[in-house]
N, C-alpha and C. Protein backbone atom coordinates (compact mmCIF):
# COMPACT_ATOMS: atom_id res chain seq x y z
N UNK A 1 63.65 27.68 24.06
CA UNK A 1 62.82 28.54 23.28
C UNK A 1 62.11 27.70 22.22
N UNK A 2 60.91 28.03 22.18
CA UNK A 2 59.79 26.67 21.27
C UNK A 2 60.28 27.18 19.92
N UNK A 3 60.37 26.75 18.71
CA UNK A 3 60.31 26.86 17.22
C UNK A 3 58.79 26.66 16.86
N UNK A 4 58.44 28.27 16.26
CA UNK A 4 57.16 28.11 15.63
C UNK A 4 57.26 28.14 14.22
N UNK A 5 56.32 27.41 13.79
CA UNK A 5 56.52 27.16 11.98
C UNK A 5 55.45 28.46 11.65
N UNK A 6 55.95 28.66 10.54
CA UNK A 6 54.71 29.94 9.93
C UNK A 6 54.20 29.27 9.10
N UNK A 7 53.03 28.98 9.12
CA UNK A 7 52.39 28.62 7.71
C UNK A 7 51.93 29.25 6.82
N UNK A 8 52.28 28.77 5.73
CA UNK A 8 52.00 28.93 4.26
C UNK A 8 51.11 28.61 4.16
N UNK A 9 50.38 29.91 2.85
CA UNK A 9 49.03 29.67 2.09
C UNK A 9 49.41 29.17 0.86
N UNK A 10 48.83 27.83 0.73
CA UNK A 10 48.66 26.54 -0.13
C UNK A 10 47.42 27.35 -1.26
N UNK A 11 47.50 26.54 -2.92
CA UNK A 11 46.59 26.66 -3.58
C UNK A 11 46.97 27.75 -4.65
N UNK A 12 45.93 28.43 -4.91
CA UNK A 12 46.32 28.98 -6.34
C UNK A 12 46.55 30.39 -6.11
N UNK A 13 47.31 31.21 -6.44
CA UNK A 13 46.78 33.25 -6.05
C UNK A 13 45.97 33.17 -6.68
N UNK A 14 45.27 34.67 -6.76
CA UNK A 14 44.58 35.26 -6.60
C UNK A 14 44.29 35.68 -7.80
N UNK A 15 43.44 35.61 -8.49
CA UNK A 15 42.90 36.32 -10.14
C UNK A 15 42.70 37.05 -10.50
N UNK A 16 42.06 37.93 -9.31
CA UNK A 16 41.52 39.40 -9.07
C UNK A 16 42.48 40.09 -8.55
N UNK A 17 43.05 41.26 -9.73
CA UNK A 17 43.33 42.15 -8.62
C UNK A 17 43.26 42.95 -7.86
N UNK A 18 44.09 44.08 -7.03
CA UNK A 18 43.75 44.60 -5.89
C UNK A 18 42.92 45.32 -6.47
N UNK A 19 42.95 45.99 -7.51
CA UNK A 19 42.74 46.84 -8.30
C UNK A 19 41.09 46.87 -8.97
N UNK A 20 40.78 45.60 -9.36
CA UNK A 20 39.57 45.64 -9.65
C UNK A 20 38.48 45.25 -8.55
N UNK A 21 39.39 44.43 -7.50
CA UNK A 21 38.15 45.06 -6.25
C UNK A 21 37.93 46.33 -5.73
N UNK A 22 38.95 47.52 -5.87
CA UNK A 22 38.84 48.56 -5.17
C UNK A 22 38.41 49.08 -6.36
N UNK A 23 37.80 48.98 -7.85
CA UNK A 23 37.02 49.74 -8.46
C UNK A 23 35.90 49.19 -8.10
N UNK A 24 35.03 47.67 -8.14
CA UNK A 24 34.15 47.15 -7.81
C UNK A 24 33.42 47.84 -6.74
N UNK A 25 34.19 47.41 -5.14
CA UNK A 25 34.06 48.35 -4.36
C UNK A 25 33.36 49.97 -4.45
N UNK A 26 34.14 50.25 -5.04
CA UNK A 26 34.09 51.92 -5.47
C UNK A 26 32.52 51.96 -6.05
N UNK A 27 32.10 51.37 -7.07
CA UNK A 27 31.28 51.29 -7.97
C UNK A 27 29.98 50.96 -6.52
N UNK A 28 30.36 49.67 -5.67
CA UNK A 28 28.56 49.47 -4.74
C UNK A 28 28.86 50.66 -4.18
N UNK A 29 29.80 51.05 -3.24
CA UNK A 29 29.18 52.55 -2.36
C UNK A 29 28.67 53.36 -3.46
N UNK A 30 28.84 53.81 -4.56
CA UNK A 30 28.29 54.62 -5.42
C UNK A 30 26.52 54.58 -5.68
N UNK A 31 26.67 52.84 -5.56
CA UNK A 31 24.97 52.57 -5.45
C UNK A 31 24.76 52.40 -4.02
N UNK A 32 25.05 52.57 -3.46
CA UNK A 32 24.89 52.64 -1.38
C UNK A 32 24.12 51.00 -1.37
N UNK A 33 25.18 50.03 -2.10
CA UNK A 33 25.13 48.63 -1.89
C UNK A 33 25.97 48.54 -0.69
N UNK A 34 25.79 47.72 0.29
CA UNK A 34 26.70 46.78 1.10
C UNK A 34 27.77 46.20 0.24
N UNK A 35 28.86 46.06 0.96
CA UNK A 35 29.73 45.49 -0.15
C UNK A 35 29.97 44.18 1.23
N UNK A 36 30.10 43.19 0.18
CA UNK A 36 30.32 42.11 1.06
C UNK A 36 31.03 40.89 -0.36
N UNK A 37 31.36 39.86 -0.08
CA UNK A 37 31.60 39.07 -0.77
C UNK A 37 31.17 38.88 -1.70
N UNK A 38 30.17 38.06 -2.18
CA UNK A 38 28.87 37.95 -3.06
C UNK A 38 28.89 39.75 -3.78
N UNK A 39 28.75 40.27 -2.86
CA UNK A 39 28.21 41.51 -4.29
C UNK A 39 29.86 42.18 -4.72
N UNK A 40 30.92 41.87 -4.11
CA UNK A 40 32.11 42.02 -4.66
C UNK A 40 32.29 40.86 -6.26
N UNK A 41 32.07 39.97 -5.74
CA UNK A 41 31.71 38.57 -6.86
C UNK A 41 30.90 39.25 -7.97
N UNK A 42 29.89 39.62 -7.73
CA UNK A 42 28.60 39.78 -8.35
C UNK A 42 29.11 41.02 -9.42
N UNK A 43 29.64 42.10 -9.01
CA UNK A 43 30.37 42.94 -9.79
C UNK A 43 31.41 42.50 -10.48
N UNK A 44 32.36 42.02 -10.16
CA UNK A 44 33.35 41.48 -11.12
C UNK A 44 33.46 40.30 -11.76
N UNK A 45 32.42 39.13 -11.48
CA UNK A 45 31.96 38.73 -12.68
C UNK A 45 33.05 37.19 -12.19
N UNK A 46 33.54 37.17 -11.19
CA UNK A 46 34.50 35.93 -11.21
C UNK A 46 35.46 36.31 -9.50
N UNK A 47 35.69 35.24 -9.29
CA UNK A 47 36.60 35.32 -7.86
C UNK A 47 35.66 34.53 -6.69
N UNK A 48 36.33 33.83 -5.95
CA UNK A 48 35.81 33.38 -4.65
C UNK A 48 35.71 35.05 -3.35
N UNK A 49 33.65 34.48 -3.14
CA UNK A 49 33.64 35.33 -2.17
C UNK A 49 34.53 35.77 -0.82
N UNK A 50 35.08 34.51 -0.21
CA UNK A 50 35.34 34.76 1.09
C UNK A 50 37.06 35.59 0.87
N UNK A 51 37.63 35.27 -0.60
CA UNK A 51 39.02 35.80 -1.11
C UNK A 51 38.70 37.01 -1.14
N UNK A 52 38.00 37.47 -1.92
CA UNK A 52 37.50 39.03 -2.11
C UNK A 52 37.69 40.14 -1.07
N UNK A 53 36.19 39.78 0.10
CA UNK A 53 36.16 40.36 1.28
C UNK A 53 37.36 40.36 1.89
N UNK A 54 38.23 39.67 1.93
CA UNK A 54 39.51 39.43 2.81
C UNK A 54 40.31 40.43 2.02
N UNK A 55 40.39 40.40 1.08
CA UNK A 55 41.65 41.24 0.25
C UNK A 55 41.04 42.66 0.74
N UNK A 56 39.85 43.02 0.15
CA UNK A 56 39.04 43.93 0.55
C UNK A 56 39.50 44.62 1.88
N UNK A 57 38.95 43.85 2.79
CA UNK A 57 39.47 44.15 4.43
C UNK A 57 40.64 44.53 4.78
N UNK A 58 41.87 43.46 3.63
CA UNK A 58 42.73 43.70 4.10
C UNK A 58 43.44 45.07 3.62
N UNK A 59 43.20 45.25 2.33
CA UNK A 59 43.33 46.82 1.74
C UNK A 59 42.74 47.83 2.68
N UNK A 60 41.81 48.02 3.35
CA UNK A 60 41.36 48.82 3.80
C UNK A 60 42.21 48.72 5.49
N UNK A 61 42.51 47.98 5.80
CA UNK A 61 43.26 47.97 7.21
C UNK A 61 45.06 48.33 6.78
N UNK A 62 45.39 48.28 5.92
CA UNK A 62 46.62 48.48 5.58
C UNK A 62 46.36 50.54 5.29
N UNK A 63 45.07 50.68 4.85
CA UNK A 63 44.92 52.33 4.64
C UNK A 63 44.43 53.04 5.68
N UNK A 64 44.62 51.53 6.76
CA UNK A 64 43.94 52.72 8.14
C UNK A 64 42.48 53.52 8.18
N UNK A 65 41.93 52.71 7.04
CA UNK A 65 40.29 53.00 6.95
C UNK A 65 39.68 51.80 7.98
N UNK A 66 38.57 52.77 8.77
CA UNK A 66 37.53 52.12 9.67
C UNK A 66 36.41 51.93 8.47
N UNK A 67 35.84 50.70 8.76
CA UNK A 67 34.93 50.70 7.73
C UNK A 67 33.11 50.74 8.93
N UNK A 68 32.55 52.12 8.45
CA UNK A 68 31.59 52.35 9.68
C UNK A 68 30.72 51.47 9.15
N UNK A 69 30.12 50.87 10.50
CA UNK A 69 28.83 50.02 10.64
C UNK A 69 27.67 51.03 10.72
N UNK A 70 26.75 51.18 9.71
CA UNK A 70 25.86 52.21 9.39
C UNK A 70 25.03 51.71 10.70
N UNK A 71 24.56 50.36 10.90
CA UNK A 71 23.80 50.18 12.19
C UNK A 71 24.15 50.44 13.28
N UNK A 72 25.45 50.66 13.56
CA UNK A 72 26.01 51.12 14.85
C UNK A 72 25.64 52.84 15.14
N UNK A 73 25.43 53.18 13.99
CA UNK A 73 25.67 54.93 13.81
C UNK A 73 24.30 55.20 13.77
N UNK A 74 23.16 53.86 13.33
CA UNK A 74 21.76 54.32 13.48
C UNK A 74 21.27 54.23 14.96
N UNK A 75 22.23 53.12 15.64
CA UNK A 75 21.87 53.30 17.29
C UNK A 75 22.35 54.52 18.37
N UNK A 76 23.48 55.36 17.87
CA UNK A 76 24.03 56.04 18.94
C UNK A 76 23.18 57.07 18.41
N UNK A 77 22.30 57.53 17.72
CA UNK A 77 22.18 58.76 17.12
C UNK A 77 20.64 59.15 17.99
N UNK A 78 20.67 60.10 18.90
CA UNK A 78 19.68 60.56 19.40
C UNK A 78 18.61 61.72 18.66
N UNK A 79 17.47 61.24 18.46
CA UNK A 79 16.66 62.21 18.08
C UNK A 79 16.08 63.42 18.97
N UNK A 80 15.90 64.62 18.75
CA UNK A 80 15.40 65.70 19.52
C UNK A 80 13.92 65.20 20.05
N UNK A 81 13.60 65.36 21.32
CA UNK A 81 12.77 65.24 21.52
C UNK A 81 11.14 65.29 20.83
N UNK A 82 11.01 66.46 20.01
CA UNK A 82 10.06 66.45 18.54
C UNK A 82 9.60 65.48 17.37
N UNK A 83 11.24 65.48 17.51
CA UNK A 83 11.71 64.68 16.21
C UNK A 83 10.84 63.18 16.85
N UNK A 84 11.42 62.63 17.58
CA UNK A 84 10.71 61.30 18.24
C UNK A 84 9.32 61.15 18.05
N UNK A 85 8.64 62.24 19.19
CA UNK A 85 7.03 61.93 19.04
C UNK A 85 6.61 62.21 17.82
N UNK A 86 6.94 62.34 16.59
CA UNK A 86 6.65 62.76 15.36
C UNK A 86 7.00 61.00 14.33
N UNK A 87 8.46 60.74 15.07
CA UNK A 87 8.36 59.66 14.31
C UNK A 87 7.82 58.22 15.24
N UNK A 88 7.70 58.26 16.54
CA UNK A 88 6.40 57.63 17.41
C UNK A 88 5.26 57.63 16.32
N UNK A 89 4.77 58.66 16.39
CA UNK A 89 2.88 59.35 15.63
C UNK A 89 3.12 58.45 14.59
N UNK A 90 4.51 58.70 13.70
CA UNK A 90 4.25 58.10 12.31
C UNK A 90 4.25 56.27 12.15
N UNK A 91 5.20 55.69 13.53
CA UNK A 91 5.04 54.42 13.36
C UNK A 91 3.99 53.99 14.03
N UNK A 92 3.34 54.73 14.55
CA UNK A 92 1.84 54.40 15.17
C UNK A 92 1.13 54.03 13.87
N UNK A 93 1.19 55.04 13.29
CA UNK A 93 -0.03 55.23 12.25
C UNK A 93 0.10 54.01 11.18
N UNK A 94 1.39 53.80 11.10
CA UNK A 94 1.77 53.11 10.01
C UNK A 94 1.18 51.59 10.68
N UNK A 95 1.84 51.60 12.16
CA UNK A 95 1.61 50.23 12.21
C UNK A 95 -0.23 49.72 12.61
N UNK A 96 -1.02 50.58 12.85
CA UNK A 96 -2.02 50.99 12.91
C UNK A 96 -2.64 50.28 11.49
N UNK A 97 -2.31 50.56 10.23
CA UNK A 97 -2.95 50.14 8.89
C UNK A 97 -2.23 48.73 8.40
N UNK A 98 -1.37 48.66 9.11
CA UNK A 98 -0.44 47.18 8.77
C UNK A 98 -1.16 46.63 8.81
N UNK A 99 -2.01 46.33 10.60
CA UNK A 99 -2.83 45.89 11.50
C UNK A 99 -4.17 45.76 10.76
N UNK A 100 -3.88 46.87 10.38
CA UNK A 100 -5.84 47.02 9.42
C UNK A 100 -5.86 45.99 8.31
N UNK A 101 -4.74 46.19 7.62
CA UNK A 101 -4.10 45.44 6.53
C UNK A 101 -4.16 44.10 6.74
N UNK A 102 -3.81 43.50 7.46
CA UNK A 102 -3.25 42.58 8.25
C UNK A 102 -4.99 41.45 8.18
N UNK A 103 -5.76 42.26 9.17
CA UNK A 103 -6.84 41.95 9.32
C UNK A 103 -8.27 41.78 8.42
N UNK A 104 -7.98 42.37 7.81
CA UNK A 104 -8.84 42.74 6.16
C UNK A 104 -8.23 41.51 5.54
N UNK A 105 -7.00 41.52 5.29
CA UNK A 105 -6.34 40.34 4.46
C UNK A 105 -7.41 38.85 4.99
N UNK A 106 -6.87 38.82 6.32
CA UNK A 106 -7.24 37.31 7.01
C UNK A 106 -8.53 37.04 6.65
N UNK A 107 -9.65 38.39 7.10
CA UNK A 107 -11.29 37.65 6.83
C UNK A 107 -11.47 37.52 5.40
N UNK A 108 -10.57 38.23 4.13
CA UNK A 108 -11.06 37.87 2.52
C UNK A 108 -10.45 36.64 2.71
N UNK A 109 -9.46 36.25 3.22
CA UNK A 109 -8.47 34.79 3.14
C UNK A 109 -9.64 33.21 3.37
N UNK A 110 -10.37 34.12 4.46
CA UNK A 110 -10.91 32.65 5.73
C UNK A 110 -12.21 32.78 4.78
N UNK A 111 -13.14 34.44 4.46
CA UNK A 111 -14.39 34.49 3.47
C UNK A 111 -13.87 33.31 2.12
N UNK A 112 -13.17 33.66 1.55
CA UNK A 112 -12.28 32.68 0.25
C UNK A 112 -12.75 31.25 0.44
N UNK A 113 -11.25 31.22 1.71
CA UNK A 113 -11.32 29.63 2.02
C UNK A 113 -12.97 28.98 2.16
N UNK A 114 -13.84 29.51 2.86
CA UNK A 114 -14.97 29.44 3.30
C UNK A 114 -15.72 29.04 1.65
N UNK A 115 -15.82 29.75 0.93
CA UNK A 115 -16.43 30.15 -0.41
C UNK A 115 -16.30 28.37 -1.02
N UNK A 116 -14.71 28.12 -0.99
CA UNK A 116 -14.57 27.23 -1.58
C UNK A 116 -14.85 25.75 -0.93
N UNK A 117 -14.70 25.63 0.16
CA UNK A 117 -14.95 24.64 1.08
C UNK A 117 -16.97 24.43 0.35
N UNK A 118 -17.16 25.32 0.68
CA UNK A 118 -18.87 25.68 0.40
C UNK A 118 -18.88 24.50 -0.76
N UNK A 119 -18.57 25.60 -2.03
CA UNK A 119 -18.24 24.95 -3.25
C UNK A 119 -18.16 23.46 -3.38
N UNK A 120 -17.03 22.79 -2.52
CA UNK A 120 -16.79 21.78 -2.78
C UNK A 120 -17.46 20.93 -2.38
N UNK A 121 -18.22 21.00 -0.97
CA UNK A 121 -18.88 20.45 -0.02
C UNK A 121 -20.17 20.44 -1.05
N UNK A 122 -20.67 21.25 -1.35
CA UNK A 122 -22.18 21.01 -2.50
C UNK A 122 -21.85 20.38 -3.92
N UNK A 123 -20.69 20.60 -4.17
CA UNK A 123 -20.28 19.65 -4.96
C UNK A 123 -20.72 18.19 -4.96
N UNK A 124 -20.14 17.84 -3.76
CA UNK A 124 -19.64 16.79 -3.35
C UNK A 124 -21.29 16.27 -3.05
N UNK A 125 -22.24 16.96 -2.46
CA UNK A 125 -23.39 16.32 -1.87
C UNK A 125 -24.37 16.18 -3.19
N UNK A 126 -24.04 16.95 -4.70
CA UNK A 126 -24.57 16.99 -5.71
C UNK A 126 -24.40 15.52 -6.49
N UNK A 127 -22.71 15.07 -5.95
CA UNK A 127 -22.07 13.42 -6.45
C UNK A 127 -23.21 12.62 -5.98
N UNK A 128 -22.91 12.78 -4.58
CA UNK A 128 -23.56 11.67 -3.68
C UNK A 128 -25.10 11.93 -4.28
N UNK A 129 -25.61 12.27 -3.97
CA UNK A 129 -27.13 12.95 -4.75
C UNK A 129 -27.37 11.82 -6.08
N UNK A 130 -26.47 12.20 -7.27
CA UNK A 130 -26.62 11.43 -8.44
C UNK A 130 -26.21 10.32 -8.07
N UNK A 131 -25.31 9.94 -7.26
CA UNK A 131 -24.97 8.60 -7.26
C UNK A 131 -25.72 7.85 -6.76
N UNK A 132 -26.45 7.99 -5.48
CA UNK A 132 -27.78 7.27 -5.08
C UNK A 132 -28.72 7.16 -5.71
N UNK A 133 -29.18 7.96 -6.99
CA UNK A 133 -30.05 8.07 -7.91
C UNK A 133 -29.80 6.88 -8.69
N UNK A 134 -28.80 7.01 -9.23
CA UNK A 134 -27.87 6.10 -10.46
C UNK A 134 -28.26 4.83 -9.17
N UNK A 135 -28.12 4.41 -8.51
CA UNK A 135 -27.97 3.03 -7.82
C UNK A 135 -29.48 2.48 -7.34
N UNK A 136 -30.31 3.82 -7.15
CA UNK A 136 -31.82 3.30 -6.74
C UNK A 136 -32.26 2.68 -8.63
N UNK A 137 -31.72 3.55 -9.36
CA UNK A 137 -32.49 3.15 -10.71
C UNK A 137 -31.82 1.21 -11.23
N UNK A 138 -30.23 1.73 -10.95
CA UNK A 138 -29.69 0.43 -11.05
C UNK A 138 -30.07 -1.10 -10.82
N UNK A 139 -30.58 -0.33 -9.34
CA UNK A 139 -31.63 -1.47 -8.15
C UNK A 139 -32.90 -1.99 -9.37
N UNK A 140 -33.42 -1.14 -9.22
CA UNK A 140 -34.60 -1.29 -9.42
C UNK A 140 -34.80 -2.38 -11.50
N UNK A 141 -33.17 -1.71 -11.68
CA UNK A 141 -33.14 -2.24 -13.49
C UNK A 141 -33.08 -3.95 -12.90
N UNK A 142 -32.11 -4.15 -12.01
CA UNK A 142 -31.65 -5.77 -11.46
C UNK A 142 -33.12 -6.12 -10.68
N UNK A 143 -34.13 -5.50 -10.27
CA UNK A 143 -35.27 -6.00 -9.77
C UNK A 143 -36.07 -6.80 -11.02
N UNK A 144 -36.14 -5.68 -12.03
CA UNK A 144 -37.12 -5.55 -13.15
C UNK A 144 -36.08 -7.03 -13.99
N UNK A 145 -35.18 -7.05 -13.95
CA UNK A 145 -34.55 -8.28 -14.69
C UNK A 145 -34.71 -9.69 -13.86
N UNK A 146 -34.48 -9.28 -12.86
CA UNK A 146 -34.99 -11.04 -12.05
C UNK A 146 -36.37 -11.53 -12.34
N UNK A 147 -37.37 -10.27 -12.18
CA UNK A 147 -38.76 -10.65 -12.27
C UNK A 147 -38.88 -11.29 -13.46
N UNK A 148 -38.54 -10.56 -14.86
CA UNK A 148 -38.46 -11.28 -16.48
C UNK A 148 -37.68 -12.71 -16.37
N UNK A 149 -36.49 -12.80 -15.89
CA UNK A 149 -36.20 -14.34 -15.63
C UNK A 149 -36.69 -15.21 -14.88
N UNK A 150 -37.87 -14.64 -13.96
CA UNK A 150 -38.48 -15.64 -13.44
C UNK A 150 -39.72 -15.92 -14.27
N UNK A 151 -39.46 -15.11 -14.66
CA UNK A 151 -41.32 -15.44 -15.75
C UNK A 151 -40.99 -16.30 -17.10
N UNK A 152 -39.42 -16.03 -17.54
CA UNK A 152 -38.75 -17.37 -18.70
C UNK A 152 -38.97 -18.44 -18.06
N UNK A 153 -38.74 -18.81 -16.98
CA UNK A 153 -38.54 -19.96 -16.61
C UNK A 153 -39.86 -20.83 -16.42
């Protein structure tokens, strides 16, 4: 017959007690928060997440509470036939103006982008513009100075 060792949990207990997670607790369903680690944490102000949820879990499996998966209960739940094409119509419609939304956004986005490209591009040909100016006059100052030093000489 094999000898199994049980292992021991190493490290520090627990800070929190049962007690102020199951008010914590108490307190997110009240705000129809998810309760999960982090917002167990987040309420009481101190404790490791993954300790929490576990104590949590484990309180609730020791009370023989199922803890319902609201998404599981939003999939089995059949709508009346009415009910459907009504909320069909409504995600039509909705997704219908998303779309509109959506599309309106992009051409002010690309009109914008466009605007500024413009902008910069005449900018830019306004540089070049003066700068060839500035360099024909430049030219012409180093013309006008060779000619005077050839006439010193």
């Amino acid at each position: 017959m094999p000898v199994t060792k049980e292992m021991k949990k190493t490290g520090r207990k627990s800070q929190v007690p049962l007690e102020e997670i199951i008010k914590a607790a108490a307190v997110l369903q009240a705000q129809r928060r998810k309760i999960t680690g982090w917002s167990l944490r987040q309420e009481i102000g101190s404790g490791g997440p993954k300790n929490l949820i576990t104590t949590w879990e484990n309180h609730n499996n020791e009370k023989g509470e199922i803890i319902l998966n609201e998404n599981k209960l939003i999939e089995d739940y059949i709508l009346p036939p009415s009910l459907e094409d009504k909320r069909n119509i409504f995600l039509g419609d909705i997704s219908l103006q998303i779309n509109a939304f959506v599309h309106e956004s992009d051409k002010l986005a690309n009109s914008l982008a466009e605007k500024k490209a413009r902008s910069a591009y005449d900018l830019m040909m306004q540089s070049n513009k003066d700068m060839v100016e500035e360099h024909d006059i430049a030219n012409q100052i180093i013309v006008k100075t060779d000619e005077e030093n050839a006439e010193l000489k």
